[in-house]
Protein backbone atom coordinates (compact mmCIF):
# COMPACT_ATOMS: atom_id res chain seq x y z
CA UNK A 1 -116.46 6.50 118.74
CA UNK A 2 -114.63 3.07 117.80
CA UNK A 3 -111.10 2.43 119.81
CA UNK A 4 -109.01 -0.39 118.68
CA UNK A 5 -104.90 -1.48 120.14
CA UNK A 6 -102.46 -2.53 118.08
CA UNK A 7 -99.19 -4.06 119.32
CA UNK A 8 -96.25 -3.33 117.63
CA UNK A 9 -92.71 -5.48 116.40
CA UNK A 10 -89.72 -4.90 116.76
CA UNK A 11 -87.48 -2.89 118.15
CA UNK A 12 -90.25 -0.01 118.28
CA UNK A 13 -91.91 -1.53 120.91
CA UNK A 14 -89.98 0.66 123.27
CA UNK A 15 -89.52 4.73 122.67
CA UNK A 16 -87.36 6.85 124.67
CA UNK A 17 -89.19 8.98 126.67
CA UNK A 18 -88.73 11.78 124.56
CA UNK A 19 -89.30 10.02 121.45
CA UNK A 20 -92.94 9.12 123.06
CA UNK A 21 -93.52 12.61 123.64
CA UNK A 22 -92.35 14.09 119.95
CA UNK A 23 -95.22 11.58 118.64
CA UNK A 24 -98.21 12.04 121.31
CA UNK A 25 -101.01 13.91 120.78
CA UNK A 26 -101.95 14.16 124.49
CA UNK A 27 -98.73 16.56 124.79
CA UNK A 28 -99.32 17.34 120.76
CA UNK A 29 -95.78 16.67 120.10
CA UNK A 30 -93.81 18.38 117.11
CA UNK A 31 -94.39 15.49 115.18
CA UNK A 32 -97.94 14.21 116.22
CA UNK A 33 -99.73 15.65 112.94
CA UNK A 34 -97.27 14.13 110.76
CA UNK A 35 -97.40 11.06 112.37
CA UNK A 36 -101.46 11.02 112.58
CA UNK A 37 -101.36 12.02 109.31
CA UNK A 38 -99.14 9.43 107.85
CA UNK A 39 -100.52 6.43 110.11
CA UNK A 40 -104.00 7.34 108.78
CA UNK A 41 -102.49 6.90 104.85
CA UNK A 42 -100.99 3.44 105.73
CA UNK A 43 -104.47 2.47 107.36
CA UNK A 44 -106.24 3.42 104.13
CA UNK A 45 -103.95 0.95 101.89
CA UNK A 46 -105.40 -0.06 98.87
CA UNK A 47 -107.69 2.65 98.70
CA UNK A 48 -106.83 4.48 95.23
CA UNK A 49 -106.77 8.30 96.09
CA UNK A 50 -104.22 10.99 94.97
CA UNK A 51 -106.51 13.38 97.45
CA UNK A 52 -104.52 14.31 100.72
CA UNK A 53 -107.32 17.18 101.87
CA UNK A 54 -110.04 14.70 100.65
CA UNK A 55 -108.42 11.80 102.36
CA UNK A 56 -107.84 13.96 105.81
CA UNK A 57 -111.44 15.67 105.97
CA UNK A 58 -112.87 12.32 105.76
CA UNK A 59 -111.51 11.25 108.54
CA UNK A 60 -110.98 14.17 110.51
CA UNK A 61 -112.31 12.56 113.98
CA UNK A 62 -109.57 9.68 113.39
CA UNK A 63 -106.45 9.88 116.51
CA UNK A 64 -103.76 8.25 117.33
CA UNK A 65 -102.13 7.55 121.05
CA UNK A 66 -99.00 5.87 121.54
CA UNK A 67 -99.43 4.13 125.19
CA UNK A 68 -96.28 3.17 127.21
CA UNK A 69 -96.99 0.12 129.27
CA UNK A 70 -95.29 -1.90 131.66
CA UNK A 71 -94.87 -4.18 128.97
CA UNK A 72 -94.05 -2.19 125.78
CA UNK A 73 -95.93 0.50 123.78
CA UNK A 74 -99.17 0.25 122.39
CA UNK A 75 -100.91 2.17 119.90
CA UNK A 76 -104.47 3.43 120.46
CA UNK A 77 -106.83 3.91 117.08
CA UNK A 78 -109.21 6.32 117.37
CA UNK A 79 -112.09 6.19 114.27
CA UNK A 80 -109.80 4.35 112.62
CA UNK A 81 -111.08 3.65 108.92
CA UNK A 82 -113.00 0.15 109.07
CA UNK A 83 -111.36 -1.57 106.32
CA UNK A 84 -108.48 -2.03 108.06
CA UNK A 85 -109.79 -4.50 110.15
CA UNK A 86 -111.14 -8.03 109.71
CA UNK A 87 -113.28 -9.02 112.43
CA UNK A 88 -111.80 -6.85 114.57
CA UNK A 89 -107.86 -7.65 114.23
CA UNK A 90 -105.88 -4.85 112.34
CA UNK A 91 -104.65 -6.86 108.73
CA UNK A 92 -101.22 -8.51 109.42
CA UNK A 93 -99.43 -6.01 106.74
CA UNK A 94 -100.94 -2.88 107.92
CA UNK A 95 -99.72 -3.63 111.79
CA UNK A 96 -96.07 -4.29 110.38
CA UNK A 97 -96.77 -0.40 107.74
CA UNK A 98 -97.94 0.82 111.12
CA UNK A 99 -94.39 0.05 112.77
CA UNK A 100 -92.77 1.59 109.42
CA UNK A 101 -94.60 4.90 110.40
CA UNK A 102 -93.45 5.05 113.67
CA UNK A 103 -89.92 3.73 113.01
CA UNK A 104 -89.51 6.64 109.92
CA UNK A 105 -91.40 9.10 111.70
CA UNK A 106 -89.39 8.95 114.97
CA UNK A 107 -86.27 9.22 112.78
CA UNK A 108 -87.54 12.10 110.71
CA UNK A 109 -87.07 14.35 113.24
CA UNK A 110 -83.31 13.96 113.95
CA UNK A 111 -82.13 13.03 110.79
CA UNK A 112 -84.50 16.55 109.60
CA UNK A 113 -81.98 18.65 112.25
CA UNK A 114 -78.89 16.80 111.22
CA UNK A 115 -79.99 17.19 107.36
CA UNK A 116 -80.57 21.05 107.94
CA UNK A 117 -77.16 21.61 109.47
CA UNK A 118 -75.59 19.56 106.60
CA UNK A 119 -77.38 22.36 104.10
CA UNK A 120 -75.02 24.79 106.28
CA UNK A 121 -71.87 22.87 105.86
CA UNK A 122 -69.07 23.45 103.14
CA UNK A 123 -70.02 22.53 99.90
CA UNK A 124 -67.04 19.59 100.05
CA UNK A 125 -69.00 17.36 102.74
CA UNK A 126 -72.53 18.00 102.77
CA UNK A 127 -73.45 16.29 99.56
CA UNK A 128 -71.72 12.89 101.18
CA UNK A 129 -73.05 13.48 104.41
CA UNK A 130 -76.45 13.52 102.66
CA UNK A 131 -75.53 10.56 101.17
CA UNK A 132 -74.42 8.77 104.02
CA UNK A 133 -77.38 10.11 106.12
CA UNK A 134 -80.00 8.46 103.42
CA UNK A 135 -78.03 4.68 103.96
CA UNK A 136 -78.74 5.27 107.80
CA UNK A 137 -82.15 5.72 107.24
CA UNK A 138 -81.89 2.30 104.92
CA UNK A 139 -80.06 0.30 107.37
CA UNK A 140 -82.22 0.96 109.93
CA UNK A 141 -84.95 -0.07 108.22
CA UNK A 142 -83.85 -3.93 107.28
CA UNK A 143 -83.94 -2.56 103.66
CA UNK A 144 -79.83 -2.88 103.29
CA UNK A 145 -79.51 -6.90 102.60
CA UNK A 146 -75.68 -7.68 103.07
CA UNK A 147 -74.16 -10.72 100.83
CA UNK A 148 -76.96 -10.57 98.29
CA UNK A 149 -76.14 -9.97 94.53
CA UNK A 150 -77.70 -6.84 92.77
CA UNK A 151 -81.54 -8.14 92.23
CA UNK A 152 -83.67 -4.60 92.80
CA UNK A 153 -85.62 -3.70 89.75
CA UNK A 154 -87.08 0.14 90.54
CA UNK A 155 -90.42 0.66 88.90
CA UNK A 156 -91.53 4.06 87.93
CA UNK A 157 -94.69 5.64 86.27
CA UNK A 158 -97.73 7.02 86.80
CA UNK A 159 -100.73 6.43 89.76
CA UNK A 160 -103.44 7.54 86.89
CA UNK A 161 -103.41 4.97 83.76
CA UNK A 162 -105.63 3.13 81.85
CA UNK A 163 -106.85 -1.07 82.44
CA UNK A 164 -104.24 -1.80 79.89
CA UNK A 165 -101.40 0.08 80.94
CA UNK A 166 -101.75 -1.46 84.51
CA UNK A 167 -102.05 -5.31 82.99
CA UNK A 168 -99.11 -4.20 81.06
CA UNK A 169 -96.98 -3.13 83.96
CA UNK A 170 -98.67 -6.31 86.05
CA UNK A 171 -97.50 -8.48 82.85
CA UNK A 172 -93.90 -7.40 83.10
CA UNK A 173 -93.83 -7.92 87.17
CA UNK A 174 -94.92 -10.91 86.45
CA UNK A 175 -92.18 -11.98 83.94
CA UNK A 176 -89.40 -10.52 86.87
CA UNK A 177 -90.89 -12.75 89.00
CA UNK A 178 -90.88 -15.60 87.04
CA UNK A 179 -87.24 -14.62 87.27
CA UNK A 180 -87.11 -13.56 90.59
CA UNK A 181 -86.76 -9.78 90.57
CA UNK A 182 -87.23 -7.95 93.43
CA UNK A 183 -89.62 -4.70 93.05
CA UNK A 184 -89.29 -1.54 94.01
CA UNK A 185 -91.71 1.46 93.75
CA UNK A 186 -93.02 4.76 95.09
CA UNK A 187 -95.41 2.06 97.04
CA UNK A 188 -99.30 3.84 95.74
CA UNK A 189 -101.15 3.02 93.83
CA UNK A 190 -101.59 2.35 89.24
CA UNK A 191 -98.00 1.38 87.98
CA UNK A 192 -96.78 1.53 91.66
CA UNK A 193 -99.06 -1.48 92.20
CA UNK A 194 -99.00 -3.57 89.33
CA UNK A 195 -95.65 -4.92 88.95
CA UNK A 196 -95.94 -6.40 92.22
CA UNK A 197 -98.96 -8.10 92.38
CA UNK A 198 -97.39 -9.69 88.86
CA UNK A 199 -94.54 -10.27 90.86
CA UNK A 200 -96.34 -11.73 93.22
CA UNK A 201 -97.46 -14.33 90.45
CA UNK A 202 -94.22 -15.01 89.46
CA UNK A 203 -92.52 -15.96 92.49
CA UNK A 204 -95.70 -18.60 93.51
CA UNK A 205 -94.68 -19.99 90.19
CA UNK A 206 -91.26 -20.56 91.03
CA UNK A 207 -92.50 -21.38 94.35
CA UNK A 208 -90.29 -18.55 95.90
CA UNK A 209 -92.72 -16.53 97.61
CA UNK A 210 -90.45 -16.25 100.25
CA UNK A 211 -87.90 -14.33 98.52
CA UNK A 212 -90.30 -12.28 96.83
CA UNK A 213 -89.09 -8.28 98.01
CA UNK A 214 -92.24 -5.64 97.63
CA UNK A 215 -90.01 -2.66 98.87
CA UNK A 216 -91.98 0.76 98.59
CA UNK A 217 -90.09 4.75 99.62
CA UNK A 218 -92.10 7.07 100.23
CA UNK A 219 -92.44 10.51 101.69
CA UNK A 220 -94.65 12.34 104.00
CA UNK A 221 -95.92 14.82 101.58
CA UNK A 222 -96.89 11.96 99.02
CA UNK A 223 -98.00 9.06 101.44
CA UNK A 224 -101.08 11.21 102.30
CA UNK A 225 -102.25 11.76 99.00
CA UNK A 226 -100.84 8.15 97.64
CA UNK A 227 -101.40 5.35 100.84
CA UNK A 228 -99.45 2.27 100.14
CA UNK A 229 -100.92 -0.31 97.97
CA UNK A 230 -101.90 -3.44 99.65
CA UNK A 231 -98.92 -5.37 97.77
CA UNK A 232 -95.89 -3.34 99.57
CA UNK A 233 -94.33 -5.55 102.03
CA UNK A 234 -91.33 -3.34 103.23
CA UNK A 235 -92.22 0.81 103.62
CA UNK A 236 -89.42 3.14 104.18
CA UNK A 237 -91.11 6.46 104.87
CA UNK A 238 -88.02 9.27 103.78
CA UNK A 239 -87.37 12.62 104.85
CA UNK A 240 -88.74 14.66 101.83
CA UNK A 241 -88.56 13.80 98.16
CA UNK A 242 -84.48 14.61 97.37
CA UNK A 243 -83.82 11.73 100.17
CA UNK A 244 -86.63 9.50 98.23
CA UNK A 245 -85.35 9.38 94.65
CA UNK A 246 -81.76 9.15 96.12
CA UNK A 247 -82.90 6.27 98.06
CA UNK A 248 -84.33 4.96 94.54
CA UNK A 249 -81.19 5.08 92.80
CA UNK A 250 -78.90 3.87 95.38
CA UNK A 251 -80.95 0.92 96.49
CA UNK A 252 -81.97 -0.17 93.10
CA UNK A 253 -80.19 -1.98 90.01
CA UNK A 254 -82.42 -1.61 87.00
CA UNK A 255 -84.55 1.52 86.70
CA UNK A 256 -87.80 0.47 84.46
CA UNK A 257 -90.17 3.50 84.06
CA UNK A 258 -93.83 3.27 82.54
CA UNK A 259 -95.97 5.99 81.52
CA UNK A 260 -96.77 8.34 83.57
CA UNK A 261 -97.31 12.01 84.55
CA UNK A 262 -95.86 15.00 85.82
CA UNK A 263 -94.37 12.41 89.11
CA UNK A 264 -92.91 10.48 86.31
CA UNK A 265 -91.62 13.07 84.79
CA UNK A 266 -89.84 14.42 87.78
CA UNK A 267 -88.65 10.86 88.00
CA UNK A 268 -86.66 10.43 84.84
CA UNK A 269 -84.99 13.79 84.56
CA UNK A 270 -83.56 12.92 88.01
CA UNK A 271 -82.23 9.68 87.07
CA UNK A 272 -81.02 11.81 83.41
CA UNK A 273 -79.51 14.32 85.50
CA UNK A 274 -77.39 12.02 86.72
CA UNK A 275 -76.59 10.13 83.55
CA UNK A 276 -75.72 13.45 81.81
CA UNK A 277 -73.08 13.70 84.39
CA UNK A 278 -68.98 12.84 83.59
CA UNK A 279 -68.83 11.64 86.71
CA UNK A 280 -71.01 8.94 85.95
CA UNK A 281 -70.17 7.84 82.82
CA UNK A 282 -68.56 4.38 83.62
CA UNK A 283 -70.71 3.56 86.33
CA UNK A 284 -73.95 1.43 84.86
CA UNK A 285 -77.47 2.75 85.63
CA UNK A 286 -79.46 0.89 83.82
CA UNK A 287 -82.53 3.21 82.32
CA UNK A 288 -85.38 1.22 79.90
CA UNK A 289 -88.79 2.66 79.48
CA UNK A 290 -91.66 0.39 78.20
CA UNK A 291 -95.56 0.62 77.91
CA UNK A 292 -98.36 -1.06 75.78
CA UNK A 293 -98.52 -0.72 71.88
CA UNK A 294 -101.19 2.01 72.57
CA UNK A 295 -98.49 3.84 74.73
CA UNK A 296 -96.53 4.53 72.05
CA UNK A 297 -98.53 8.23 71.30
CA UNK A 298 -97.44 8.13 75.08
CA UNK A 299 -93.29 7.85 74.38
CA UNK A 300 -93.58 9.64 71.23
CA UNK A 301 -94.42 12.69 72.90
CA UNK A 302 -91.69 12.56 76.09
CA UNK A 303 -88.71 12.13 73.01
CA UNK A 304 -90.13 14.62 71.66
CA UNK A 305 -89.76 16.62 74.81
CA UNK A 306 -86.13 15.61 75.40
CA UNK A 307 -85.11 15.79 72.27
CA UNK A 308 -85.88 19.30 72.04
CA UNK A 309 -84.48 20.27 75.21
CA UNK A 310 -81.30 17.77 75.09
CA UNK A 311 -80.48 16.94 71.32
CA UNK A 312 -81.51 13.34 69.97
CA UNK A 313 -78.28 12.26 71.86
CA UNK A 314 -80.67 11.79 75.01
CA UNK A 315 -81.86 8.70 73.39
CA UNK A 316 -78.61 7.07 74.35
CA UNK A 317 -79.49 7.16 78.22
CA UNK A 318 -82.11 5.07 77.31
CA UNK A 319 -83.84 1.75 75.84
CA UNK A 320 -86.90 2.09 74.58
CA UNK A 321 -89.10 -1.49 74.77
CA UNK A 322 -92.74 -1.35 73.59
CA UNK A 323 -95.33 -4.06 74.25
CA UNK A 324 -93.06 -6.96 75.09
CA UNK A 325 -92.66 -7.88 78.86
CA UNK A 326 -90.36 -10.84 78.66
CA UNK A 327 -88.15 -8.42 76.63
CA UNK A 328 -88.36 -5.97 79.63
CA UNK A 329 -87.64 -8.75 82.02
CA UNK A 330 -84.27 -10.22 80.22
CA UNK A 331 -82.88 -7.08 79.58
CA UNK A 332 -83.00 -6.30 83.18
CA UNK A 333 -81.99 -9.91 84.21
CA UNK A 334 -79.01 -8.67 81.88
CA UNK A 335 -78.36 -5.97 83.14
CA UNK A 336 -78.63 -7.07 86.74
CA UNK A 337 -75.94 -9.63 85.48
CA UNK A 338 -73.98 -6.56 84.16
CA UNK A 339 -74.16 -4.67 87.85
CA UNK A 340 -73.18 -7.42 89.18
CA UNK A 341 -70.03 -7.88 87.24
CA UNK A 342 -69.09 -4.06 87.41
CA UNK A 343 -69.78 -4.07 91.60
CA UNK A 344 -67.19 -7.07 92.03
CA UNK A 345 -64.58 -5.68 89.76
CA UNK A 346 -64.53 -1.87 91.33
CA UNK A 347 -65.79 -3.59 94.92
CA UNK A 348 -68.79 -1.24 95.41
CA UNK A 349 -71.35 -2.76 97.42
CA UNK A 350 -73.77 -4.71 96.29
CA UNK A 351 -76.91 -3.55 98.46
CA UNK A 352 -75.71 0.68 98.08
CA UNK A 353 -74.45 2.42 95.25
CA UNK A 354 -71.63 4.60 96.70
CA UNK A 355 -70.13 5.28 94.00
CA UNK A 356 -72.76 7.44 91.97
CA UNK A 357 -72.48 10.96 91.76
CA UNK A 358 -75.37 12.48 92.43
CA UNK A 359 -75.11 16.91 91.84
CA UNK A 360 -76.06 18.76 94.65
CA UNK A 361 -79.12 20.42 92.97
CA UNK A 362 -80.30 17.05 93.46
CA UNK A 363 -79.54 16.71 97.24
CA UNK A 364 -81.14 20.00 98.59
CA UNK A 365 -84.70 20.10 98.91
CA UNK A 366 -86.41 22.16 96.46
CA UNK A 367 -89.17 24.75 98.20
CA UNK A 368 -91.81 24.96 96.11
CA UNK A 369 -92.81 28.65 96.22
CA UNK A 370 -94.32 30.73 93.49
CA UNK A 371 -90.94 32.70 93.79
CA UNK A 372 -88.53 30.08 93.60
CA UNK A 373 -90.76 28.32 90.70
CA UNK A 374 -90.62 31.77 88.62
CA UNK A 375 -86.57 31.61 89.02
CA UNK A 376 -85.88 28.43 88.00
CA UNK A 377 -83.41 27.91 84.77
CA UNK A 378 -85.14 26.90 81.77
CA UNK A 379 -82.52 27.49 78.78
CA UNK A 380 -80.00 26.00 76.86
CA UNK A 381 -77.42 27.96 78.02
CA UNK A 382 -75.89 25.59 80.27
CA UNK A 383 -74.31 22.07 81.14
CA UNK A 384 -77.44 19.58 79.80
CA UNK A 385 -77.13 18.09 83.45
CA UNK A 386 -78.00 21.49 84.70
CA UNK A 387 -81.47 22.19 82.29
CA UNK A 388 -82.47 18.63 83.27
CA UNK A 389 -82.01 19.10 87.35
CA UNK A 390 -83.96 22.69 86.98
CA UNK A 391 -86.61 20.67 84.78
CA UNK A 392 -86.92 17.99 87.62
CA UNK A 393 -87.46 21.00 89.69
CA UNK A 394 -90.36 22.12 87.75
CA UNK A 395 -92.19 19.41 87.38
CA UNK A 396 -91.82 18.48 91.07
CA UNK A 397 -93.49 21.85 92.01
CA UNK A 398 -96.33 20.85 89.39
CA UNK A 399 -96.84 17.56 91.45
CA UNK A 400 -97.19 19.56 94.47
CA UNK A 401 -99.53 21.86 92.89
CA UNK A 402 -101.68 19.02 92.03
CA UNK A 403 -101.70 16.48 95.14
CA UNK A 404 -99.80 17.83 97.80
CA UNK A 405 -101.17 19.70 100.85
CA UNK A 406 -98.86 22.77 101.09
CA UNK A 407 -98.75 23.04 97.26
CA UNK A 408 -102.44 22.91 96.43
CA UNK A 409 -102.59 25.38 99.22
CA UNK A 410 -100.33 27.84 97.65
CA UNK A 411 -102.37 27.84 94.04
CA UNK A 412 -105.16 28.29 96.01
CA UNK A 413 -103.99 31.45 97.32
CA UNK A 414 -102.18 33.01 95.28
CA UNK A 415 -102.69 31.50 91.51
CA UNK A 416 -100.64 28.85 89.61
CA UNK A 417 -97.28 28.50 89.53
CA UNK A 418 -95.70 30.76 86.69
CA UNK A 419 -92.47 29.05 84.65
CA UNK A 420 -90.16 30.92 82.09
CA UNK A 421 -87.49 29.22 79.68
CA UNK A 422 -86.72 29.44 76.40
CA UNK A 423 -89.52 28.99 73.47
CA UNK A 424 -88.64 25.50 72.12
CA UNK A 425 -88.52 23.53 75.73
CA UNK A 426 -91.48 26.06 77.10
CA UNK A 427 -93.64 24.80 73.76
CA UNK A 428 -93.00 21.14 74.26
CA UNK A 429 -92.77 21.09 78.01
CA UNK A 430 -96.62 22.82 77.19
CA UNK A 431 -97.14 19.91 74.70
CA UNK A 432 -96.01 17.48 77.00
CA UNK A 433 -98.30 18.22 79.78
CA UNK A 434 -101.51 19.24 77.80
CA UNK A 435 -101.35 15.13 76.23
CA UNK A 436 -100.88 14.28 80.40
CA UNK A 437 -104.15 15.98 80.68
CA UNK A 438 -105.38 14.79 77.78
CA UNK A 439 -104.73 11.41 78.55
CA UNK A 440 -106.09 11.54 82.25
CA UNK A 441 -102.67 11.34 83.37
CA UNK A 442 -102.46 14.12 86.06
CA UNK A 443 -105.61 12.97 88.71
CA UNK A 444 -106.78 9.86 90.03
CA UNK A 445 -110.24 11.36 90.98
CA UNK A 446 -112.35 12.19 88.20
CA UNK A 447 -112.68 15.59 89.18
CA UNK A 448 -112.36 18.54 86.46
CA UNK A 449 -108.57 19.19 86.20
CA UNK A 450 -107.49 22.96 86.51
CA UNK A 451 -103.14 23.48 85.77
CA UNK A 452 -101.68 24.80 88.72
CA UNK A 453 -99.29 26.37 86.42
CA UNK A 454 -98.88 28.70 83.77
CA UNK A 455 -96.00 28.85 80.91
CA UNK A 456 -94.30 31.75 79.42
CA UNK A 457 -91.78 31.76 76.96
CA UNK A 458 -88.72 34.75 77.31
């Protein structure tokens, strides 16, 4: 058995008592296995894995204490994975992701009580009590900067691409840098990854290293199948995955996706949802996707996809950039420029959009059951906004089926994951996720993929 201490910063080196005890595995707290479990993902950073069970069976004998003392807390490693450590001192990031876990984790469990009574509440308040709840979270955090103009490009797309696609995305972080971007991702690895380390690049260019923000959300379901990437220099560990993508789109300026699969999916007909929305029609959010010239087979097939479930209107939401990352990089230096203006004229803030409306179906947490899966909305016959949020809905149970704990449990035992809709968006949706498999787009691991779901038409 190998023990190692780490220290932590911050504020967090003092807990309450019953904070200690919500996180201890002596008195197995409430939150111990979610804490063990996430502390173990951010020790394993830059270890590419979309395997949660794999990840937690390998190191099944690994524990973690948290020690008060009479001069702070401690943390206690248990088999704590090896390459974490350089002759025996935890690396310098990992100690500060290991203060993010306890930080978020500690949080969790209030803001998880206070978030459940909001789902009670009248319809009126909850969604801006959501809202409000999500920019606590933030704040807390140091991710909030006060005084500093809109800068936060949000990268999207997929943990499972080719060499190409990744120098791609790394080619574009680099030309933000060289413009100095800040990046934002879901923090794992593949696209999540490579805009930063070319970010990275860019900054030392400009020799502003220093102002060079690596800001990755994540949540507890995903950080155990996706640790961080070694590039992540700020980790904000959110409640479940509603809280995440709100966090995306209120914290960030520019949204640039890359291909991806069903994650990325998920991830654009949230930020469509809330385009396709009146409420939002004068307020910019940016949208540009962008990819390699042997992507395009790639982007061909998701307009396809929308354009059969939303009209070739959905283009509109949209610019499409293939193979040119200095074009990526000046229309979001543009469009930065663009927030910017819009923020000062209507006074929004410049570090939280407040003034997006984001639908409820949005908000509340979607369980992922094989009933609620089976019920979900698939037609035409209703508000665009509406087909895309049940969409979102779908594909986020698919991602569960696929990496997460409790949803690869579920197909286990009791089958995939049965969707109905209407023939045209059941046949492309079909399309659009046989060319994911296809393309190795759905795993990491090379292991044989098997659909955790199953498509009818009515």
């Amino acid at each position: 058995m190998s023990v190692e201490f780490v220290w932590p910063a911050g504020s967090m080196s003092l807990l309450t008592q019953l904070e200690a005890d919500l996180i201890s595995h002596t008195s197995q707290g409430e939150l111990y296995n979610l804490y063990r479990n996430c502390s173990l993902a951010v020790l394993n950073s830059g270890n590419k894995t979309d395997n949660s069970k794999e990840l937690l069976e390998n190191y099944e004998n690994f524990e973690i204490n948290v020690i008060r003392t009479e001069r702070g807390l401690k943390i206690e490693l248990i088999n704590p994975p090896k390459s974490a450590f350089v002759d025996g001192k935890i690396v310098f990031s990992l100690r500060n992701h290991l203060y993010s876990v306890l930080r978020d984790i500690v949080q969790i469990n209030p803001y998880a009580d206070q978030f459940r009574k909001i789902i009670q509440k009248d319809k009126a308040s909850r969604s801006e009590l959501i809202t409000n709840g999500i920019f606590t979270i933030l704040r807390n955090a140091g991710t909030l900067q006060v005084g500093v103009a809109p800068n936060i490009a949000v990268c999207w797309g997929g943990h499972s691409i080719s060499e190409e696609e990744y120098e791609y995305a790394y080619q574009v972080g680099f030309a933000m840098g060289l413009r100095k971007i800040d990046i934002c991702t879901g923090c794992g690895p593949g696209i999540m990854e490579a805009p930063m380390k070319g970010s990275i690049m860019g900054h030392t260019m400009q020799s502003a290293t220093e102002q060079c923000r690596l800001i990755g959300l994540t949540e507890p379901s995903i950080i155990a199948a996706e640790p961080p990437n070694s590039m992540v220099s700020e980790l904000v560990i959110m409640p479940d995955i509603e809280k995440r993508l709100e966090a995306f789109v209120r914290l960030g300026h520019v949204l640039v996706v890359f291909p991806g699969g069903p994650g990325t999916a998920e991830e654009l007909l949230y930020i469509l949802t809330i385009k396709m929305c009146k409420e939002n029609r004068h307020i910019p959010t940016p949208l540009i996707l962008t990819g390699n010239k042997d992507s395009a087979p790639y982007f061909n097939t998701l307009e396809a996809f929308l354009k059969k479930c939303f009209g070739p209107e959905v283009t509109r939401y949209y610019k499409l950039i293939i193979d040119d990352p200095d074009a990526v990089a000046r229309e979001v230096k543009t469009e930065l420029q663009n927030t910017y203006e819009h923020r000062s004229l209507t006074h929004d803030s410049f570090c939280y959009n407040w003034a997006l409306h984001i639908p409820e179906s949005l908000q509340i947490p979607f369980e992922v059951t094989h009933e609620n899966m089976s019920k979900l909305n698939l037609h035409k016959d209703q508000e665009p906004y509406e087909l895309s949020a049940a969409l979102r809905a779908a594909f986020s149970g698919i991602v569960s089926g696929n990496v997460k704990e409790k949803g690869v449990r579920l197909v286990a035992e009791k089958g995939p994951f049965k969707l109905h809709g209407d023939k045209e968006i059941i046949q492309s949706m079909d399309q659009l996720l046989k060319d994911f498999i296809d393309q190795g787009r759905i795993l990491l691991s090379k292991r044989e993929y098997k659909p955790c779901y199953v498509l009818e038409d009515d």
